[in-house]
N, C-alpha and C. Protein backbone atom coordinates (compact mmCIF):
# COMPACT_ATOMS: atom_id res chain seq x y z
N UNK A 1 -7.02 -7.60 -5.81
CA UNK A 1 -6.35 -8.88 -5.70
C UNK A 1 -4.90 -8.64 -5.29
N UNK A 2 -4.68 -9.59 -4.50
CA UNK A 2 -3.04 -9.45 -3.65
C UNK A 2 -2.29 -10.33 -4.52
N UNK A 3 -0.87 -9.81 -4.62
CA UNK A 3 0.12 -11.17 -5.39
C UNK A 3 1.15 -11.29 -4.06
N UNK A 4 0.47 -11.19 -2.33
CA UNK A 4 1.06 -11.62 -1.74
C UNK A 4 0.31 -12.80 -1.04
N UNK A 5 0.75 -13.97 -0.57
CA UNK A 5 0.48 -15.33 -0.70
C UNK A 5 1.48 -15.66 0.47
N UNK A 6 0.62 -16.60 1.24
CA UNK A 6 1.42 -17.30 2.45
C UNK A 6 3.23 -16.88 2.76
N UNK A 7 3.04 -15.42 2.95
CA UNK A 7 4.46 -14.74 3.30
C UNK A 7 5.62 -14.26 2.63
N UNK A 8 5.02 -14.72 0.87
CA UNK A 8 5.78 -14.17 0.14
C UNK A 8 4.80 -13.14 -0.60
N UNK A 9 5.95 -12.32 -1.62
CA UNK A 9 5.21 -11.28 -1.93
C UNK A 9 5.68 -11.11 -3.40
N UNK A 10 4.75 -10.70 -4.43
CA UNK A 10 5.42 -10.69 -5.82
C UNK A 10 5.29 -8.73 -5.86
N UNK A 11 6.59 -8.04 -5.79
CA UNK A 11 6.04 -6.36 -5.85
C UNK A 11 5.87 -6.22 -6.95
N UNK A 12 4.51 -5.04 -6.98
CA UNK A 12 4.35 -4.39 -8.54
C UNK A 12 5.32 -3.31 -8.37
N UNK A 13 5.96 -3.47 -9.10
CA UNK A 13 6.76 -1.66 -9.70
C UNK A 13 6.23 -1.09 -9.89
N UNK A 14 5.00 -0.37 -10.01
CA UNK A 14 4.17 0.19 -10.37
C UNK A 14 3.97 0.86 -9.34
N UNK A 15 3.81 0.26 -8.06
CA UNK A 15 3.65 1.26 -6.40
C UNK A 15 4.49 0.86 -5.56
N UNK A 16 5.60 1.75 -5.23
CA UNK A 16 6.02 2.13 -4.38
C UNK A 16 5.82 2.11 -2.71
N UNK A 17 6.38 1.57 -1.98
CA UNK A 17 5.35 1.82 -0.67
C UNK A 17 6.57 1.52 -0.06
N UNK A 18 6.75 2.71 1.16
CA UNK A 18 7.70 2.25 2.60
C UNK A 18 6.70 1.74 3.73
N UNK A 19 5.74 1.53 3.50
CA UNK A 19 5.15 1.48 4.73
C UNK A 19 5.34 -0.25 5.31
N UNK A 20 6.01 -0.37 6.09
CA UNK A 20 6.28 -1.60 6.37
C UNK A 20 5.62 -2.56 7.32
N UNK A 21 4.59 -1.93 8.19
CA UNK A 21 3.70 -2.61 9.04
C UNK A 21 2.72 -2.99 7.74
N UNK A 22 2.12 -2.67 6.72
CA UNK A 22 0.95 -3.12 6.25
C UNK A 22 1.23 -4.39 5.44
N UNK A 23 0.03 -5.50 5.73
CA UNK A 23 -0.42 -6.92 5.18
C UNK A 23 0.45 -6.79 3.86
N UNK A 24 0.12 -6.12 2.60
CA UNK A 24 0.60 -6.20 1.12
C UNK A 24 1.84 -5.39 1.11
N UNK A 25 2.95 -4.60 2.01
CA UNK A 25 4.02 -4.18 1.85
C UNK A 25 5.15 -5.39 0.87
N UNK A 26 5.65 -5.94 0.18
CA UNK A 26 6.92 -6.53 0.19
C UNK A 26 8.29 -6.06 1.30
N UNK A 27 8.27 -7.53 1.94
CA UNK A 27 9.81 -6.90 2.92
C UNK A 27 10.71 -6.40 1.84
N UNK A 28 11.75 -5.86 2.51
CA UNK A 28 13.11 -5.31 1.61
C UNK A 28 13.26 -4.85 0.64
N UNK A 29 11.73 -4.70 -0.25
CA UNK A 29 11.82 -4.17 -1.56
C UNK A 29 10.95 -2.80 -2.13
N UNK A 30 10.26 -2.29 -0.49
CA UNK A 30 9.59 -1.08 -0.89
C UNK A 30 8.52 -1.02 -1.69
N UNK A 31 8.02 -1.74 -2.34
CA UNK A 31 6.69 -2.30 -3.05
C UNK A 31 5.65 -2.65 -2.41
N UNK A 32 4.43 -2.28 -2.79
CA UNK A 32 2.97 -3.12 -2.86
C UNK A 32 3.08 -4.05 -3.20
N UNK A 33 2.34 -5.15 -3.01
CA UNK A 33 2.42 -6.68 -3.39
C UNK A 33 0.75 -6.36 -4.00
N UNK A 34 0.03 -5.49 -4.03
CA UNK A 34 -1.27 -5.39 -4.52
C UNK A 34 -1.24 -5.11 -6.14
N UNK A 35 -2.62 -5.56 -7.09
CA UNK A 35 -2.16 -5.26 -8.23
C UNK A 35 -2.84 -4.10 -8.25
N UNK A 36 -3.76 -3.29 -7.73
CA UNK A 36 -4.29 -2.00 -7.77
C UNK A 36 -4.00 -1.50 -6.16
N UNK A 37 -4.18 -0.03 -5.98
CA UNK A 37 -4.92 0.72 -4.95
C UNK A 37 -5.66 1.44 -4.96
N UNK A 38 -6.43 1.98 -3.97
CA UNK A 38 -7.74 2.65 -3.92
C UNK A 38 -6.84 3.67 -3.17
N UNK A 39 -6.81 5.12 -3.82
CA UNK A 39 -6.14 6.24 -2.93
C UNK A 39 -7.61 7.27 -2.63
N UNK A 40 -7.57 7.56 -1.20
CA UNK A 40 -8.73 8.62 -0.76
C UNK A 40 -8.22 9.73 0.12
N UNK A 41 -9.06 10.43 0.72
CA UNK A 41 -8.60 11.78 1.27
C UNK A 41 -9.39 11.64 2.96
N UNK A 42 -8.84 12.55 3.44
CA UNK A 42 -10.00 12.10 5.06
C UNK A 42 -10.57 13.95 5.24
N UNK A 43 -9.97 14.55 4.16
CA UNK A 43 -9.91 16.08 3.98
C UNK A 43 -11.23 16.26 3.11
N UNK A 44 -11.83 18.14 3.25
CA UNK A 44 -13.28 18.19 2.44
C UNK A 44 -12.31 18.35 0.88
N UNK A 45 -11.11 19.61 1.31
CA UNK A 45 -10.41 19.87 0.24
C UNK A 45 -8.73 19.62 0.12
N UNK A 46 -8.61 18.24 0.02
CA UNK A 46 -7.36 18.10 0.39
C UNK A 46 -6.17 19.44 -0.08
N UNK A 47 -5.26 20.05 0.08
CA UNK A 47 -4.24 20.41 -0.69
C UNK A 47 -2.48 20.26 0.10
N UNK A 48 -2.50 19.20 0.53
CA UNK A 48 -1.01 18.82 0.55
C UNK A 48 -0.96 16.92 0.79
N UNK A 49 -0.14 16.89 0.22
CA UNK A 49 0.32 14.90 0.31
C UNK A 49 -0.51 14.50 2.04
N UNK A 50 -0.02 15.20 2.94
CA UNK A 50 -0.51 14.56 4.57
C UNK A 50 -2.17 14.36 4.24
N UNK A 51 -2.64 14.89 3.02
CA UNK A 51 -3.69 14.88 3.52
C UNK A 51 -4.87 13.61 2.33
N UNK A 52 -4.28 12.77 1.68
CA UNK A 52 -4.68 11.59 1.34
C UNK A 52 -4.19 10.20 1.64
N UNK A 53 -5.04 9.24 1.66
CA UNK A 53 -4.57 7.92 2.21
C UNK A 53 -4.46 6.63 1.46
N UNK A 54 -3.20 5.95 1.24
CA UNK A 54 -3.96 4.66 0.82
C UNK A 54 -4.90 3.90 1.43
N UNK A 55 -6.04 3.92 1.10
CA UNK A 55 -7.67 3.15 1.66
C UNK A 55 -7.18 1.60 1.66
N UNK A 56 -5.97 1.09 0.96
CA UNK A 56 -5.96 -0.15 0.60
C UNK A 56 -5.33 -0.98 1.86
N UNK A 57 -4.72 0.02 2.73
CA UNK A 57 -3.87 0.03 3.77
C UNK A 57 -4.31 -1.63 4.70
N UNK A 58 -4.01 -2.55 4.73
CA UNK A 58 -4.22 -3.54 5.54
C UNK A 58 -3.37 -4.10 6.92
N UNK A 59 -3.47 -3.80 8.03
CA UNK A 59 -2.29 -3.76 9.13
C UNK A 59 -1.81 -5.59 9.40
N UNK A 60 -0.37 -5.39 9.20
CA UNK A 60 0.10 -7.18 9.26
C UNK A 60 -0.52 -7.56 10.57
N UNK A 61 -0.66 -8.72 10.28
CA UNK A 61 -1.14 -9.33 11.96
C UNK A 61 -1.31 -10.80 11.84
């Protein structure tokens, strides 16, 4: 479930996020607007950060 809503966004403190093209980013505040994420790997054995993804990732549009 999103607590972002017709262009506004409520951030959880809880996650962190610069990613600023995606649907649930909050502008200006570096936050997820999501109340969970789903984190996955695209690796058999991941072992460094490049190599998991937020799955929750939704591109603005």
């Amino acid at each position: 479930m999103s607590n972002c809503a017709n262009g506004s966004c409520t951030p959880n403190r809880s996650i962190k996020c610069t990613v600023s093209n995606c649907a649930y980013h909050c502008a200006d505040q570096q936050y997820c607007g999501l109340n969970s994420i789903q984190v996955g790997t695209h690796e058999a054995n991941p072992t460094k950060s490049q190599c998991v993804d937020c799955e929750s990732f939704k591109l603005k549009g």
